[in-house]
C-alpha atoms as a PDB file:
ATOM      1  CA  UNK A   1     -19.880  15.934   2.530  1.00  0.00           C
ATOM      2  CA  UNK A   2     -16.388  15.806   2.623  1.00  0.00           C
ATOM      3  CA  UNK A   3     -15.903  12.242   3.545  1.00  0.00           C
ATOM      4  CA  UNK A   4     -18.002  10.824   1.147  1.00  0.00           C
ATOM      5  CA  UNK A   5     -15.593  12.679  -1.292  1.00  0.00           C
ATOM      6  CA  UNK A   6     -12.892  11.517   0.249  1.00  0.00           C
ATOM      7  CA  UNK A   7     -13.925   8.286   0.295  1.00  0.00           C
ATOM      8  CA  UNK A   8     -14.565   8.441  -3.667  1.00  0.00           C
ATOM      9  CA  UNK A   9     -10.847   9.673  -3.816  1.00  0.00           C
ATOM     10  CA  UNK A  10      -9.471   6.796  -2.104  1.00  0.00           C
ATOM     11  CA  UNK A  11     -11.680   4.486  -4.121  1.00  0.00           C
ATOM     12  CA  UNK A  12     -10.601   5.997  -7.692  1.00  0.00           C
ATOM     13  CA  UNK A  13      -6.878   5.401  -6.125  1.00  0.00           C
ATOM     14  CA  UNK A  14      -6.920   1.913  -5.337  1.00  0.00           C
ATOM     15  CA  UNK A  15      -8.669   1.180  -8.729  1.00  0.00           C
ATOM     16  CA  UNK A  16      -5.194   0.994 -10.593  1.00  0.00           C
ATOM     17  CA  UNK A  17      -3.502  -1.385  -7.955  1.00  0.00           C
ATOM     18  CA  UNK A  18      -6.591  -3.279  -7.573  1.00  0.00           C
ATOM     19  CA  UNK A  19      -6.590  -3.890 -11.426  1.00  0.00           C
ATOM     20  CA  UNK A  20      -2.583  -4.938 -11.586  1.00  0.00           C
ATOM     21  CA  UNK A  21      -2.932  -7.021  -8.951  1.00  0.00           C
ATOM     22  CA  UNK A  22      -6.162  -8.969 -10.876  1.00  0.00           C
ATOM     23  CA  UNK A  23      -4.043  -8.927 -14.060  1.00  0.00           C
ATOM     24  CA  UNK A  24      -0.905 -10.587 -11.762  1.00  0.00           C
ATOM     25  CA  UNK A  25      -3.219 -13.272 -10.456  1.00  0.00           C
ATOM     26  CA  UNK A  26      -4.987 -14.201 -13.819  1.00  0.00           C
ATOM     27  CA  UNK A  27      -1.700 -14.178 -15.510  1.00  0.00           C
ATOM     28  CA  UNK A  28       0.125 -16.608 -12.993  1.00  0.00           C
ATOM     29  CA  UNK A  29      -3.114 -18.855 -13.627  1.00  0.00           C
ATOM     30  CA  UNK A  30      -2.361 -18.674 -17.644  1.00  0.00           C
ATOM     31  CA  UNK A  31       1.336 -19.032 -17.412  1.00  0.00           C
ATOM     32  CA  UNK A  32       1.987 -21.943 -15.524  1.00  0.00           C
ATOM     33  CA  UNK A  33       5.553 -23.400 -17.375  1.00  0.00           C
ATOM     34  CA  UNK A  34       8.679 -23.309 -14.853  1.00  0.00           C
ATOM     35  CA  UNK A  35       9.945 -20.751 -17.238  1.00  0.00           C
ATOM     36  CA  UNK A  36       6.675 -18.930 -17.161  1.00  0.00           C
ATOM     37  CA  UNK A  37       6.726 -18.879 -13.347  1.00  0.00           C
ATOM     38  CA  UNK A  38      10.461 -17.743 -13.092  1.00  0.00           C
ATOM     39  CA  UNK A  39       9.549 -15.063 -15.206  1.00  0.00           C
ATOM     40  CA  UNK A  40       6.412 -13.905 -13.389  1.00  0.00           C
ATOM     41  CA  UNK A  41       6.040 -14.917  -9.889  1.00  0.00           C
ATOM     42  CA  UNK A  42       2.542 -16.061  -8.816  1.00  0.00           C
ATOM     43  CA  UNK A  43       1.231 -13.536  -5.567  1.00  0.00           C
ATOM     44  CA  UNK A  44       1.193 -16.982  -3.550  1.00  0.00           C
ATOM     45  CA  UNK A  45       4.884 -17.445  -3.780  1.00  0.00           C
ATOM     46  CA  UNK A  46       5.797 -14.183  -3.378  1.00  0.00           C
ATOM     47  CA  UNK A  47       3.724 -13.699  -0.573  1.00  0.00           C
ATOM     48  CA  UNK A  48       5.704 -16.966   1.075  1.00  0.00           C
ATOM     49  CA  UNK A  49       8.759 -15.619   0.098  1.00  0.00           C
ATOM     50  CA  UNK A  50       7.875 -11.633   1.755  1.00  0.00           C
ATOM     51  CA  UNK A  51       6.900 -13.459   4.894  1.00  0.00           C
ATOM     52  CA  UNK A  52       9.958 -15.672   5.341  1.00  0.00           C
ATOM     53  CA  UNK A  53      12.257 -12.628   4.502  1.00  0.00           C
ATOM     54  CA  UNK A  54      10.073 -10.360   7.191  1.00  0.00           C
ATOM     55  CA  UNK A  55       9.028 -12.639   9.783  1.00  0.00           C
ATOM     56  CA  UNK A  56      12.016 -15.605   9.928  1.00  0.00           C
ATOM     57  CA  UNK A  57      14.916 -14.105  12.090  1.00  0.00           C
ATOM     58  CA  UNK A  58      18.211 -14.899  10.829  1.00  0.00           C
ATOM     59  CA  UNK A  59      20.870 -16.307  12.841  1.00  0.00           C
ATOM     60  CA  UNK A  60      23.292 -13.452  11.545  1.00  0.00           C
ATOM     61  CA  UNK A  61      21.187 -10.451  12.240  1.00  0.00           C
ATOM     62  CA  UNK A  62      19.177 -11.726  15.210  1.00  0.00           C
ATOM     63  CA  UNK A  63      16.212  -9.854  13.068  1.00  0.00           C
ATOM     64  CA  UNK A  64      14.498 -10.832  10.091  1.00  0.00           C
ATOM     65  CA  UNK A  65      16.468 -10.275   6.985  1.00  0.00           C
ATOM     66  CA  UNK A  66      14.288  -7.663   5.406  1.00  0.00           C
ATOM     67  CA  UNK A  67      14.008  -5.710   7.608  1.00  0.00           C
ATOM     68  CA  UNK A  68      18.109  -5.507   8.167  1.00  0.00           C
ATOM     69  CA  UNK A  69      18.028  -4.890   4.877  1.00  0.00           C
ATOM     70  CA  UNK A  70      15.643  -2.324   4.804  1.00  0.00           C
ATOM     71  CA  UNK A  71      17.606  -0.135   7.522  1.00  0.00           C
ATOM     72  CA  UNK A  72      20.649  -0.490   6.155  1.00  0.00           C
ATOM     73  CA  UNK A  73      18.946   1.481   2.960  1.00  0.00           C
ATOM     74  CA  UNK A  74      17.850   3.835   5.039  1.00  0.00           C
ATOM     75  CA  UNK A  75      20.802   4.725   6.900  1.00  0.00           C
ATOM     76  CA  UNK A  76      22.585   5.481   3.709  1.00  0.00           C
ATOM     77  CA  UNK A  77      19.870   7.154   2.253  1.00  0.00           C
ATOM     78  CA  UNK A  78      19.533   9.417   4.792  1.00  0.00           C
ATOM     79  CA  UNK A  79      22.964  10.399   5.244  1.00  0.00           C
ATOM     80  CA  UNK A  80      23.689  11.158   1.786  1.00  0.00           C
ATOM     81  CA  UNK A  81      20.320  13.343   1.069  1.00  0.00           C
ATOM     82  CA  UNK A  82      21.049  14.773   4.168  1.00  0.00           C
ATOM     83  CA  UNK A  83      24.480  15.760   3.015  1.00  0.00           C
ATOM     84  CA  UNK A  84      22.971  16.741  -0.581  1.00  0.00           C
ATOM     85  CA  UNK A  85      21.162  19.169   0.982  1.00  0.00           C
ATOM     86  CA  UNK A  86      23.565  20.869   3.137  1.00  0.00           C
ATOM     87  CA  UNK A  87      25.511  21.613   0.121  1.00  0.00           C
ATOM     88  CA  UNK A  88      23.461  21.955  -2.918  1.00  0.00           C
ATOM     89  CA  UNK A  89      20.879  24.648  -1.194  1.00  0.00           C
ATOM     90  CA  UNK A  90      23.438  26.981  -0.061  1.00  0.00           C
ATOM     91  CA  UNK A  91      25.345  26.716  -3.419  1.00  0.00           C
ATOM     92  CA  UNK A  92      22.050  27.015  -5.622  1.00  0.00           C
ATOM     93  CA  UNK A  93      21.457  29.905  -3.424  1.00  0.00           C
ATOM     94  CA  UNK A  94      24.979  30.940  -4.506  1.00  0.00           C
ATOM     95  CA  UNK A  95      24.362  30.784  -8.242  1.00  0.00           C
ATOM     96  CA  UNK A  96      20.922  32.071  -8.205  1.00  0.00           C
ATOM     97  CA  UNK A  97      21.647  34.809  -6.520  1.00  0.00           C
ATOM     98  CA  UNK A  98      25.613  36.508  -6.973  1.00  0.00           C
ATOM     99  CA  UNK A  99      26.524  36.683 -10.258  1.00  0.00           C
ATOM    100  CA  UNK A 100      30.318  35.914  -9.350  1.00  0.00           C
ATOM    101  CA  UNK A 101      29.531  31.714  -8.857  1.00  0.00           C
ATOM    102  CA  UNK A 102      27.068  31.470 -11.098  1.00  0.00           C
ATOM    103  CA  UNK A 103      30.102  33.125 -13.500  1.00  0.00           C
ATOM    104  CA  UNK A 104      32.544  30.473 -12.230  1.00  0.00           C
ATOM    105  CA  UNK A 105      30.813  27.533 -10.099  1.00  0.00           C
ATOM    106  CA  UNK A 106      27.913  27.043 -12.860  1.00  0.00           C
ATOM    107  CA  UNK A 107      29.049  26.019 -15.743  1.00  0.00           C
ATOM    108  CA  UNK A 108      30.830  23.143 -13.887  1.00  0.00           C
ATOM    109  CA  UNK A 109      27.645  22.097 -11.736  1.00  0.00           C
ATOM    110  CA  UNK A 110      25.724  21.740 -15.552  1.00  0.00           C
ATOM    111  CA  UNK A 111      28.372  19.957 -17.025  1.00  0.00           C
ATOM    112  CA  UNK A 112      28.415  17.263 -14.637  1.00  0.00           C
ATOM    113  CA  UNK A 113      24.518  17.329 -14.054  1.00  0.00           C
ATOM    114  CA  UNK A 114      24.173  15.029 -17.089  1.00  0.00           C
ATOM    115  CA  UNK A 115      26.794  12.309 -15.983  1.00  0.00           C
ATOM    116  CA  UNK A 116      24.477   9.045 -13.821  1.00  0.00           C
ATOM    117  CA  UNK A 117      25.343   8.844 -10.747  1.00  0.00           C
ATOM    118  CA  UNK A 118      25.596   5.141 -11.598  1.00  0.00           C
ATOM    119  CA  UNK A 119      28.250   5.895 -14.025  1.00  0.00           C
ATOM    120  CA  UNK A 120      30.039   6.791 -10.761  1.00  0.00           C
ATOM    121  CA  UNK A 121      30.186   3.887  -8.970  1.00  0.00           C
ATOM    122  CA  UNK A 122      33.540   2.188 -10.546  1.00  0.00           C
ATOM    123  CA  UNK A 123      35.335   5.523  -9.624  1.00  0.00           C
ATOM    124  CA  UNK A 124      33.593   5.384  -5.789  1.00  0.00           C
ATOM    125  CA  UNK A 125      34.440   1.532  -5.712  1.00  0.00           C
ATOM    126  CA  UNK A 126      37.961   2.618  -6.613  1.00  0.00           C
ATOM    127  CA  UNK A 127      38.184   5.718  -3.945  1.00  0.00           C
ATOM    128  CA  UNK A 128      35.750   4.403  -1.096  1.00  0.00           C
ATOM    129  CA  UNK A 129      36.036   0.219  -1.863  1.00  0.00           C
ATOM    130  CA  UNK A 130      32.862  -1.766  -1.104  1.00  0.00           C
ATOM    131  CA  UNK A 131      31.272  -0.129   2.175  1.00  0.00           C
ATOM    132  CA  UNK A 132      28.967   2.606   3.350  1.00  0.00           C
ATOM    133  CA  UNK A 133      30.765   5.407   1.646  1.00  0.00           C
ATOM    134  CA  UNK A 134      30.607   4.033  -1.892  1.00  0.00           C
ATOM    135  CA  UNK A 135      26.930   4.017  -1.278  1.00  0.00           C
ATOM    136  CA  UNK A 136      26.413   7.700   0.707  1.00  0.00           C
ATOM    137  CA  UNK A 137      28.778   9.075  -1.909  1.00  0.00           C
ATOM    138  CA  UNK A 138      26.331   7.693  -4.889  1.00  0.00           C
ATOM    139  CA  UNK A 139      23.220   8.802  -3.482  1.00  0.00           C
ATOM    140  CA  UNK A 140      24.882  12.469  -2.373  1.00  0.00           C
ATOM    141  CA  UNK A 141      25.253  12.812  -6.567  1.00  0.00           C
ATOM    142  CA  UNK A 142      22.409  11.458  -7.653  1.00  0.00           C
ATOM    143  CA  UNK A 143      20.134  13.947  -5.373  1.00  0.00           C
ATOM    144  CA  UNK A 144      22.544  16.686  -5.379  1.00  0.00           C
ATOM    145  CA  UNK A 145      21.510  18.212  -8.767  1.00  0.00           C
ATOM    146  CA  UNK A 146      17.801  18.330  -8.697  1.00  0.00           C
ATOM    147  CA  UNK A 147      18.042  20.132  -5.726  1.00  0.00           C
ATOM    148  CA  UNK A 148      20.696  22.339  -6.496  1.00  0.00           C
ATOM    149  CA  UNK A 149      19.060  23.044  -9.879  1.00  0.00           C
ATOM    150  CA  UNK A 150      15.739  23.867  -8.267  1.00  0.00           C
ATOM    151  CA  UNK A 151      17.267  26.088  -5.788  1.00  0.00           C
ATOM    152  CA  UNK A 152      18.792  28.532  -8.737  1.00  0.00           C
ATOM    153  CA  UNK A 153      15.654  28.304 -10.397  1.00  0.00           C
ATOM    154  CA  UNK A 154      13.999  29.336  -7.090  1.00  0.00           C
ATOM    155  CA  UNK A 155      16.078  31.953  -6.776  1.00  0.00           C
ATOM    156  CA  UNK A 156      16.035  33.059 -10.007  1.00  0.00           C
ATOM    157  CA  UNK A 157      12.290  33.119 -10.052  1.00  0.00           C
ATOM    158  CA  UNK A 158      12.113  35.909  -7.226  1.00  0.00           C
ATOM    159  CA  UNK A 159       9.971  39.035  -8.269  1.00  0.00           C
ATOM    160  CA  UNK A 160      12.854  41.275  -8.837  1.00  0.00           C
ATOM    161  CA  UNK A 161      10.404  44.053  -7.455  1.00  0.00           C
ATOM    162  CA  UNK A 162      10.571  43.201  -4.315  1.00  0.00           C
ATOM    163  CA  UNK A 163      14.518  42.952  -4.408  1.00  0.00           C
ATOM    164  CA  UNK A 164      14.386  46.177  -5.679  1.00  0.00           C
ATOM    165  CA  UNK A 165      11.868  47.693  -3.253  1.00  0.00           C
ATOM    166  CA  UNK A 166      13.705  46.333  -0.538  1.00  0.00           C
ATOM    167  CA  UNK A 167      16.955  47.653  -2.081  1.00  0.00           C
ATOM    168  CA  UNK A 168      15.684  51.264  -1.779  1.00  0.00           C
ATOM    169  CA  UNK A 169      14.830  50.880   1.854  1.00  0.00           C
ATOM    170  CA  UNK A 170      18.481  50.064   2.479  1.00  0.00           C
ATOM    171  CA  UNK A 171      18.213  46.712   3.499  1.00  0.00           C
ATOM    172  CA  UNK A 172      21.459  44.331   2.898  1.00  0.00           C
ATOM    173  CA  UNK A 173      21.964  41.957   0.893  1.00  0.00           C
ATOM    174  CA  UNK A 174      21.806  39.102   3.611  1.00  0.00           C
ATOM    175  CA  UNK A 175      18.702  40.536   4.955  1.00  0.00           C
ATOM    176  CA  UNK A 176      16.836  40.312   1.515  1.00  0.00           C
ATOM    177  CA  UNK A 177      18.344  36.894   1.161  1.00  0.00           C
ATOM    178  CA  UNK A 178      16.731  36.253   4.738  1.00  0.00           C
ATOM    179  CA  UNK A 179      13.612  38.024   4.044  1.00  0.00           C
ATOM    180  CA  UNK A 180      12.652  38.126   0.656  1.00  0.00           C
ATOM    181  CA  UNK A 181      14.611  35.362  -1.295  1.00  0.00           C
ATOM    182  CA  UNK A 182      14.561  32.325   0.799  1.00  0.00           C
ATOM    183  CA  UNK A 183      10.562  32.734   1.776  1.00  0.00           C
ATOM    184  CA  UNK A 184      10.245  32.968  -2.228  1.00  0.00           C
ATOM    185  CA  UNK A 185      12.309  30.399  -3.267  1.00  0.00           C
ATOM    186  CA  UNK A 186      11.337  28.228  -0.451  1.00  0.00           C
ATOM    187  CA  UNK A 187       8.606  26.164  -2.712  1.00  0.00           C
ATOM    188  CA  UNK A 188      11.036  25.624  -5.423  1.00  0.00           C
ATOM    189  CA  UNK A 189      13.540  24.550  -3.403  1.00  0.00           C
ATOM    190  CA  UNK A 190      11.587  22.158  -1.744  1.00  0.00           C
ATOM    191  CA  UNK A 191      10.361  20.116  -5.036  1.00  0.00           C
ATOM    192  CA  UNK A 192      13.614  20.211  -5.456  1.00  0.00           C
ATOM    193  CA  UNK A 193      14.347  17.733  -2.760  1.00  0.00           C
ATOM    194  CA  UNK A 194      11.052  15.972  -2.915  1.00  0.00           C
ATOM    195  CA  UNK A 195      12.924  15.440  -6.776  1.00  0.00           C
ATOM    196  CA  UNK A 196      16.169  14.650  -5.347  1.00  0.00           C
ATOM    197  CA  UNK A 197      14.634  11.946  -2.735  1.00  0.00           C
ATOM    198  CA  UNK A 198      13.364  10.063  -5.436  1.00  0.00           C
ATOM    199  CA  UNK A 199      16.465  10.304  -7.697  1.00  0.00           C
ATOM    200  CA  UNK A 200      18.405   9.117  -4.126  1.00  0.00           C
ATOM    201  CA  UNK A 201      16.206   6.241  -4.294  1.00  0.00           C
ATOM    202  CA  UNK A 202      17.383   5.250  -7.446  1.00  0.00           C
ATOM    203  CA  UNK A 203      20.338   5.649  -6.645  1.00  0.00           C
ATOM    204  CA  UNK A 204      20.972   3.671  -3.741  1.00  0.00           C
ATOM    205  CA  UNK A 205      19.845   0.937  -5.575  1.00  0.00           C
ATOM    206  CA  UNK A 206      22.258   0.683  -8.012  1.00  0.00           C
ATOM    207  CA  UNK A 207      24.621   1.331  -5.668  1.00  0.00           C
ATOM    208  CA  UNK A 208      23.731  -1.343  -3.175  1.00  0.00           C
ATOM    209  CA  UNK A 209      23.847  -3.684  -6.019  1.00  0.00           C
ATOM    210  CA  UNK A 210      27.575  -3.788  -6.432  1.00  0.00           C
ATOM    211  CA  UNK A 211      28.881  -1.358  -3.333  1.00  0.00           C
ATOM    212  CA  UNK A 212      27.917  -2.941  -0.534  1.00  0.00           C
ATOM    213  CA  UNK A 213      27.422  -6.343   1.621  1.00  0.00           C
ATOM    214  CA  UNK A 214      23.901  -5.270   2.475  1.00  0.00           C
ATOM    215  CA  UNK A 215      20.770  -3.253   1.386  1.00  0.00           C
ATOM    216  CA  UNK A 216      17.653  -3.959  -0.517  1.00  0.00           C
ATOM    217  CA  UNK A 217      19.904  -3.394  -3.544  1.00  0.00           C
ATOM    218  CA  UNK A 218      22.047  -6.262  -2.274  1.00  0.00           C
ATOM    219  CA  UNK A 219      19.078  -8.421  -1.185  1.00  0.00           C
ATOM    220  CA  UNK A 220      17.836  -7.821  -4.547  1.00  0.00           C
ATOM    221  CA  UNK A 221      21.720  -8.804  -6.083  1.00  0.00           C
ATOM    222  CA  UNK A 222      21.909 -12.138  -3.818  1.00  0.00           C
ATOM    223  CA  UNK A 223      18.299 -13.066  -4.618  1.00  0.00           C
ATOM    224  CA  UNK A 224      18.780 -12.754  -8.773  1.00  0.00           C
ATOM    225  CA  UNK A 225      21.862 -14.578  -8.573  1.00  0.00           C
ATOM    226  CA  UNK A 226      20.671 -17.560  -6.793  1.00  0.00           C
ATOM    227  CA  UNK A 227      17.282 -17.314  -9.125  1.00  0.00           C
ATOM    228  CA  UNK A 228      15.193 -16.980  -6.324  1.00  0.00           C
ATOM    229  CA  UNK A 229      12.797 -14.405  -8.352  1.00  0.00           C
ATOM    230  CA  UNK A 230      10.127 -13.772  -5.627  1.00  0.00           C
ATOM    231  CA  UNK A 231      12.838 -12.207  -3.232  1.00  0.00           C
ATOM    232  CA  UNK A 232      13.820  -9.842  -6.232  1.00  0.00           C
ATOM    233  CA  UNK A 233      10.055  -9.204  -6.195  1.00  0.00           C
ATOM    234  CA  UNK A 234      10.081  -8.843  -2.360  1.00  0.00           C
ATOM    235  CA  UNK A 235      12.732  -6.269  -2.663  1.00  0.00           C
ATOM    236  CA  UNK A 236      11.248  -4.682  -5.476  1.00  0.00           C
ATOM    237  CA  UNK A 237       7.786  -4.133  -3.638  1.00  0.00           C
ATOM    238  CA  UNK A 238       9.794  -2.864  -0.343  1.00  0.00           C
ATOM    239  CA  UNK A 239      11.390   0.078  -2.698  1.00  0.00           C
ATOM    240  CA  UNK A 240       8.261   0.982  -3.569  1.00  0.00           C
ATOM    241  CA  UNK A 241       6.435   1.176  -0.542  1.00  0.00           C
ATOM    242  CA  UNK A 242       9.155   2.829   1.245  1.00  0.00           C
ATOM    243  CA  UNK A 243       9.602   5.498  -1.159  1.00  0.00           C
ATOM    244  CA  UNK A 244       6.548   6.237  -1.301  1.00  0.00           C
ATOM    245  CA  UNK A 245       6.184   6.769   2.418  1.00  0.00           C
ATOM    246  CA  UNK A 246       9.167   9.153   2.026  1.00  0.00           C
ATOM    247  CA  UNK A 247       7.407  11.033  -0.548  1.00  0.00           C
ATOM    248  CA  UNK A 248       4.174  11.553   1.195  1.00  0.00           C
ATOM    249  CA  UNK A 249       6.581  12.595   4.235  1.00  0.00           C
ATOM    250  CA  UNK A 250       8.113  15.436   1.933  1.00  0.00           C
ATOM    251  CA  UNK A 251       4.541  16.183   0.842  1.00  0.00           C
ATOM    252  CA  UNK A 252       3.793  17.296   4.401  1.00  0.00           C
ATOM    253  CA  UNK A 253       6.967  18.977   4.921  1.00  0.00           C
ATOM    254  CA  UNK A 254       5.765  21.008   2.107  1.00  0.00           C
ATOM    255  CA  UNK A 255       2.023  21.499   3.685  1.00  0.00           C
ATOM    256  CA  UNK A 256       3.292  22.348   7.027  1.00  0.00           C
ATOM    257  CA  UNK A 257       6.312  24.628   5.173  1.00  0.00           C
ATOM    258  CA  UNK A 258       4.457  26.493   2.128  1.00  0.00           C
ATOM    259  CA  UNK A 259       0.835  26.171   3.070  1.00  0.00           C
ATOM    260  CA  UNK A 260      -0.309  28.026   0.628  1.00  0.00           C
ATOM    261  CA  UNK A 261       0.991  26.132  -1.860  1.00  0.00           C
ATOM    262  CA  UNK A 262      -1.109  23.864  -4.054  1.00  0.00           C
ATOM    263  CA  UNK A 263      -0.429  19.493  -3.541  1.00  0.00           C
ATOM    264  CA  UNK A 264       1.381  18.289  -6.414  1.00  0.00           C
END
């Protein structure tokens, strides 16, 4: 019974794709001008263009081009959501929970939450120069503050019952962070990342786009500027697919993690 259903599920989800992809291929039949064509890619020639950029290896690289590209995301990616993380749990944990930073430390976190992180990148350009860092730095900001903001709210949220139950059994105020807090907050804090991994996403893009000498961002960059529109598509379609494997890999952190909580 329950693969049939599952079956159904998967069906109902491919309808959508399945439907843009038919609208793609009758409009590239419609709109056949040069301009038309530059504007809209037909499947055909961005199919030729995904397989020279993933199956040609370049002389540079010694491995095809996208996938360099692709790993050189990654990389940053990583290391600045990594580094997001290490600082924006234990700070939202912080201002959730002491009323000293969230008195001093707040008010500065939320006045620089609204600021894009791509807003940042002539000051990182001017600190870091084209490079690595630029990038890592960008997509550190950009996922910081969902994650830091999801953590106070986490922590915030806590049944102030059981703080105060544990309270009167004498427990400290690291054990009820340890024991009570954290475990409660946990599910907040993790849609907090799954947030901030998209936002990173975003992020790295822009950043790749002027910061750095390599990237999907920069394949993206190179590829606009010499008009060659079906490697801008190429990129494109390798954001996507990527971050949506990172996504469904924070879904099952989140299974394995808070199992009782429901799948967004």
């Amino acid at each position: 019974m329950a693969r049939p259903r599952q079956a159904a599920t998967l069906g109902w989800r491919l309808v959508l794709p399945l439907a843009l992809v038919v609208l793609w291929v009758g409009l590239s039949q419609v709109l056949t001008s040069p301009s038309a064509k530059m504007m809209l890619p037909p499947p055909e020639a961005v199919g030729g263009a995904a397989a020279q950029l993933a199956l040609t290896v370049h002389p540079l690289f010694g491995m095809p081009p996208l996938l360099v590209h692709a790993a050189h995301s990654l990389e940053r990616l990583a290391l600045g959501y990594l580094a997001a993380i290490a600082v924006a749990v234990p700070l939202g944990i912080a201002i959730g929970y002491f009323r000293g930073a969230d008195t001093y430390v707040n008010f500065l976190v939320q006045a620089m939450r609204p600021i894009s992180p791509v807003a940042w990148i002539p000051l990182a350009l001017a600190w870091f120069g084209v490079g690595i860092t630029t990038v890592v730095f960008i997509v550190f900001y950009g996922a910081f503050f969902p994650i830091v903001a999801n953590t106070i709210a986490g922590v915030r949220g806590t049944s102030r019952t059981y703080v105060r139950a544990a309270v009167a059994s004498g427990c400290g105020q690291l054990r009820i962070l340890r024991r009570i807090i954290l475990p409660a907050a946990l599910p907040t804090i993790l849609t907090g990342m799954r947030v901030g991994l998209g936002v990173g996403w975003m992020s790295i893009v822009a950043a790749e786009l002027v910061g750095t000498q390599s990237g999907l961002g920069y394949l993206i960059s190179e590829a606009r500027f010499h008009l060659d529109i079906e490697s801008v598509v190429v990129g494109m379609l390798a954001i996507g697919v990527l971050g949506v494997l990172s996504d469904r890999g924070m879904r099952w952190l989140q299974t394995v993690l808070v199992p009782w909580q429901p799948r967004a």
